[in-house]
C-alpha atoms as a PDB file:
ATOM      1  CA  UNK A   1      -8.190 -18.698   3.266  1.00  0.00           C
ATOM      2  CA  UNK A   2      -6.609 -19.833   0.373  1.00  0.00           C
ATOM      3  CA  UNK A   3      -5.483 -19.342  -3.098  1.00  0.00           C
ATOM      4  CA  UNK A   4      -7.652 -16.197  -5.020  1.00  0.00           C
ATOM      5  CA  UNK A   5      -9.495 -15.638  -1.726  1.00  0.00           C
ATOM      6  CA  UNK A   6      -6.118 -14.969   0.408  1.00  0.00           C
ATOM      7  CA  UNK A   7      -4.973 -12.696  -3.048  1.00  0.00           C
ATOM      8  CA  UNK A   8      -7.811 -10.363  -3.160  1.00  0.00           C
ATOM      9  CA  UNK A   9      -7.680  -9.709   0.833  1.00  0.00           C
ATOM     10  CA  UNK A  10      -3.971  -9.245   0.100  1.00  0.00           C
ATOM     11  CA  UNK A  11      -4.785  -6.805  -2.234  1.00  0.00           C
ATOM     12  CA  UNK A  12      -7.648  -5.108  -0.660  1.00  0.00           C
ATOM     13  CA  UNK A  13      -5.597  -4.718   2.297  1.00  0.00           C
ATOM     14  CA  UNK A  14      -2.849  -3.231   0.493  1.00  0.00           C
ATOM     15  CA  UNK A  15      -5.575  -0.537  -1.121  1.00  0.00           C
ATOM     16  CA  UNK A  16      -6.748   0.283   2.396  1.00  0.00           C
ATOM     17  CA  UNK A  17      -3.187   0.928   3.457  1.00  0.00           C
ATOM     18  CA  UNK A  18      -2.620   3.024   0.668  1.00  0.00           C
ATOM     19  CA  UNK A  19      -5.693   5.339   1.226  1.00  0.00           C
ATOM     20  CA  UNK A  20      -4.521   5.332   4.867  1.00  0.00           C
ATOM     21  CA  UNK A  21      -1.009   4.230   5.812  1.00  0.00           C
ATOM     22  CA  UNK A  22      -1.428   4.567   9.535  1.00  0.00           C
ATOM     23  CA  UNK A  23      -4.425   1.837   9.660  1.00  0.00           C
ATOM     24  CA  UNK A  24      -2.977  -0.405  12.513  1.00  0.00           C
ATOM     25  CA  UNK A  25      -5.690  -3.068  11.764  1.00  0.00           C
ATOM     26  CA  UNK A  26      -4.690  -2.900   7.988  1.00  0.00           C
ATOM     27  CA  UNK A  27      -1.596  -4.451   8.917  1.00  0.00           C
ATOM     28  CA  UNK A  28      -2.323  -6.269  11.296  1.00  0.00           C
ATOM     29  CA  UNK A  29      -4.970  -8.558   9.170  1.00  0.00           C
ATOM     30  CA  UNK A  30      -2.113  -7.860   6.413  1.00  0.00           C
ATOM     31  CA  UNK A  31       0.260  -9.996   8.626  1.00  0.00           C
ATOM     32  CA  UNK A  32      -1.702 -12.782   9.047  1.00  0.00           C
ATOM     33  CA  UNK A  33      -2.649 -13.294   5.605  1.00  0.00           C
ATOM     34  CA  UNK A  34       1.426 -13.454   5.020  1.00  0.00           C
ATOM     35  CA  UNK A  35       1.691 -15.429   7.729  1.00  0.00           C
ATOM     36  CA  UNK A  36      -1.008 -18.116   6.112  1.00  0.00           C
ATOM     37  CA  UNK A  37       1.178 -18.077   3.440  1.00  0.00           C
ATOM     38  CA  UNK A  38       3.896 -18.626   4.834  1.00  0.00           C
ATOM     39  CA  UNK A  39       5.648 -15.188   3.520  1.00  0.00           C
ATOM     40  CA  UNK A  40       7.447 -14.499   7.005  1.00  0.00           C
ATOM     41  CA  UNK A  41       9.633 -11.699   5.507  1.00  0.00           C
ATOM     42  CA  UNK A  42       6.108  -9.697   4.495  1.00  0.00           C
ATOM     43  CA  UNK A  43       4.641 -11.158   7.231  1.00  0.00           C
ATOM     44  CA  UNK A  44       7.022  -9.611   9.686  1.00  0.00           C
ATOM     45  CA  UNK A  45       7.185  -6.481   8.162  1.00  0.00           C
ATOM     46  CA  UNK A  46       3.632  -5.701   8.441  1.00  0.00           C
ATOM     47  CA  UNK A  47       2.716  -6.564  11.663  1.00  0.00           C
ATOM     48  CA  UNK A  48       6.149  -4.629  13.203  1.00  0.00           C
ATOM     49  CA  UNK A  49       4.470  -1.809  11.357  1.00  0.00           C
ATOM     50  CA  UNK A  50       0.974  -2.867  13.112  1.00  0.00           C
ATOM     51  CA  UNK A  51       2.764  -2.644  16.537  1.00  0.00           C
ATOM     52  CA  UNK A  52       4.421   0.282  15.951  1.00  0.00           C
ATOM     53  CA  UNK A  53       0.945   2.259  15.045  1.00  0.00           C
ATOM     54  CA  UNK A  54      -0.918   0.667  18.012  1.00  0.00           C
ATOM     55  CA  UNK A  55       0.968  -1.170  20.618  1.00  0.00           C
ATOM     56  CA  UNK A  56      -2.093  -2.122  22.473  1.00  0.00           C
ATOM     57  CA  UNK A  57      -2.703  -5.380  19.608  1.00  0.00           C
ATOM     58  CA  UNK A  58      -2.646  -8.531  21.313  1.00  0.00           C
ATOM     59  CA  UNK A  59      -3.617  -9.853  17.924  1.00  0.00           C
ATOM     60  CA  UNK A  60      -0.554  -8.503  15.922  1.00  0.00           C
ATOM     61  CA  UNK A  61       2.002  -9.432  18.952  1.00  0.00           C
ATOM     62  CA  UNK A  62       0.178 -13.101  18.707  1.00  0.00           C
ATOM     63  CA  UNK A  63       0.505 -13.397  15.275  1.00  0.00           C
ATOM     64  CA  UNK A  64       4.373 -11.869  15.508  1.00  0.00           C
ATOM     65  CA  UNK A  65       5.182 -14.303  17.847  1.00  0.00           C
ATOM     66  CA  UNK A  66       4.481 -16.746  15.735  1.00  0.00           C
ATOM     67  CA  UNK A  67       6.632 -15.059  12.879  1.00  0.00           C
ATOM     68  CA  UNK A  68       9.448 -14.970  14.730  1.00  0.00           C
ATOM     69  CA  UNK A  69       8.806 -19.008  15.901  1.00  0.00           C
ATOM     70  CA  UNK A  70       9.395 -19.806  12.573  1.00  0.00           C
ATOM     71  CA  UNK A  71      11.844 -18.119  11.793  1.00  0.00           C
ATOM     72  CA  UNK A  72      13.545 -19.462  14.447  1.00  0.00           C
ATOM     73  CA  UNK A  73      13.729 -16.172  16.881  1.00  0.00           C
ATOM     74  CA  UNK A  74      13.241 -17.756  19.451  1.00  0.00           C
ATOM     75  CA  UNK A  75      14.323 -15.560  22.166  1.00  0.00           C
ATOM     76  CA  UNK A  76      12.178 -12.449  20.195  1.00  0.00           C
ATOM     77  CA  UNK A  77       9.186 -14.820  19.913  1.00  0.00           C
ATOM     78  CA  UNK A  78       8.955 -15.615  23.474  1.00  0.00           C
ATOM     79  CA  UNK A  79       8.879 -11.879  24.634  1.00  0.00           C
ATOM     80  CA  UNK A  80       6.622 -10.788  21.878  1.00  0.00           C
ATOM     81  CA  UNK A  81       4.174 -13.652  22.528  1.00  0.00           C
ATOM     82  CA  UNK A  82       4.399 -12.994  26.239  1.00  0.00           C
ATOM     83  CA  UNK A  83       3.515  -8.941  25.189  1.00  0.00           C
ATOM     84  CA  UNK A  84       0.247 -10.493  23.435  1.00  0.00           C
ATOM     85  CA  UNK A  85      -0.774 -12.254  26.033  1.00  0.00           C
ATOM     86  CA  UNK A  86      -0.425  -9.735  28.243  1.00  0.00           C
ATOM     87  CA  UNK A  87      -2.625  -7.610  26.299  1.00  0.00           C
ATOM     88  CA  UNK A  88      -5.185  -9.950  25.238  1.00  0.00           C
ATOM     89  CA  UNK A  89      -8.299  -8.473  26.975  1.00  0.00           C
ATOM     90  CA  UNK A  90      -9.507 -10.909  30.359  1.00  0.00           C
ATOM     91  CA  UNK A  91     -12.841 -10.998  28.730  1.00  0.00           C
ATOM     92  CA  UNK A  92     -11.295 -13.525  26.112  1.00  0.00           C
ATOM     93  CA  UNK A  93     -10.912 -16.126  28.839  1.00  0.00           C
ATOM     94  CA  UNK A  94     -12.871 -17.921  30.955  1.00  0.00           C
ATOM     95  CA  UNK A  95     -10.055 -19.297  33.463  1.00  0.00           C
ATOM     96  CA  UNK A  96      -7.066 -17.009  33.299  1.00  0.00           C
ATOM     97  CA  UNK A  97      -4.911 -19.634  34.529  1.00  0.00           C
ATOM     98  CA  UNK A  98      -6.133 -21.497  31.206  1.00  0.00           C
ATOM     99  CA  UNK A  99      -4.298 -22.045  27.619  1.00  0.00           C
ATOM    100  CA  UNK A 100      -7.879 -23.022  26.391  1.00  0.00           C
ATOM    101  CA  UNK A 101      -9.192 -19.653  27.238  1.00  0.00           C
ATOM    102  CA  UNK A 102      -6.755 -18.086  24.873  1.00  0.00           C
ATOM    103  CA  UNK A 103      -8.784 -19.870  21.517  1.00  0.00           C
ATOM    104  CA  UNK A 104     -10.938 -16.962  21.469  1.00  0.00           C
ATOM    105  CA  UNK A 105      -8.447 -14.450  20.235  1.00  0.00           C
ATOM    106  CA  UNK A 106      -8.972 -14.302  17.055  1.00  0.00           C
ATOM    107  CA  UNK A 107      -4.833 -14.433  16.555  1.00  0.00           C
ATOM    108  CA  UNK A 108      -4.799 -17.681  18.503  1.00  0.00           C
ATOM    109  CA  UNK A 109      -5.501 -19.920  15.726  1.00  0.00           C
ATOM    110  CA  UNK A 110      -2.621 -18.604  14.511  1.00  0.00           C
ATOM    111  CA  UNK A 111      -0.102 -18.493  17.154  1.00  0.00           C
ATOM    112  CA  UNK A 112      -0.798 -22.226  18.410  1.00  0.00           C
ATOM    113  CA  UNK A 113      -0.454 -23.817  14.496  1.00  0.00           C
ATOM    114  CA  UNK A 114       2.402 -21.993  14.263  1.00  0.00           C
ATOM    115  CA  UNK A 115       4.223 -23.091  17.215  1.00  0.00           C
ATOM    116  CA  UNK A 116       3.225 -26.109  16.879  1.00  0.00           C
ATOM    117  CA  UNK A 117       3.226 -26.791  21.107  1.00  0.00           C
ATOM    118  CA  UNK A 118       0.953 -27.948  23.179  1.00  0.00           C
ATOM    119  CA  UNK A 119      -1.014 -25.412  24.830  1.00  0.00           C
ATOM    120  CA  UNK A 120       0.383 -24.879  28.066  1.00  0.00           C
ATOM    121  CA  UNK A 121      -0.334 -22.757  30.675  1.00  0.00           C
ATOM    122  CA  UNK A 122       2.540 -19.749  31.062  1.00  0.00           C
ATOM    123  CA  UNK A 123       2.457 -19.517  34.876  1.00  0.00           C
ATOM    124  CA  UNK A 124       6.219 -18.205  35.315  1.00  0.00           C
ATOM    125  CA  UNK A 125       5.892 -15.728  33.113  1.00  0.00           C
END
């Protein structure tokens, strides 16, 4: 998304958060639309506040991870990516063993453009 588009889910996020502030998703989806922009400090802020209402979101650990990458955590981005892939349900991927597997999280685009690494397969993890 860009430009008007990425403003008016900005904002219609921010209305759904308002009506109800514990809306996990809200923030979640709010997160990544920062993180599109490149707003890390917003970015960050709403998806902590995603993970701290449900931390069962592969998505919002994904898309944290990749927050913290470029921001140059890289210690926190390595254990928060490692949580979302942790939780990111088998039924995503086809071979486990597989970084391929991983493109149908919906947080994956994400994560992987904002590494900027090759996928590779985390087997010491």
């Amino acid at each position: 998304m860009k430009g008007n588009n990425l403003d008016a889910e900005i904002s219609h996020l921010r209305k759904a958060i308002r009506l109800y502030e514990a809306f996990p998703q809200a923030y979640a989806l709010l997160g990544i639309a920062y993180l599109e922009e490149k707003n890390w400090k917003d970015a960050e802020t709403a998806l902590q506040k995603s993970v701290g209402f449900d931390s069962n979101s592969a998505d919002a650990y994904l898309a944290l991870g990749a927050v913290f990458n470029q921001t140059r955590n890289y210690p926190q981005a390595e254990t928060t990516l490692v949580r979302g892939l942790e939780l990111s349900p088998p039924n995503d991927r086809k071979d486990p063993e597989s970084p391929a597997s991983l493109t149908g999280n919906p947080a994956s685009r994400f994560v992987f453009f904002y590494l900027e690494l090759p996928l590779m397969p985390i087997s010491c993890v």
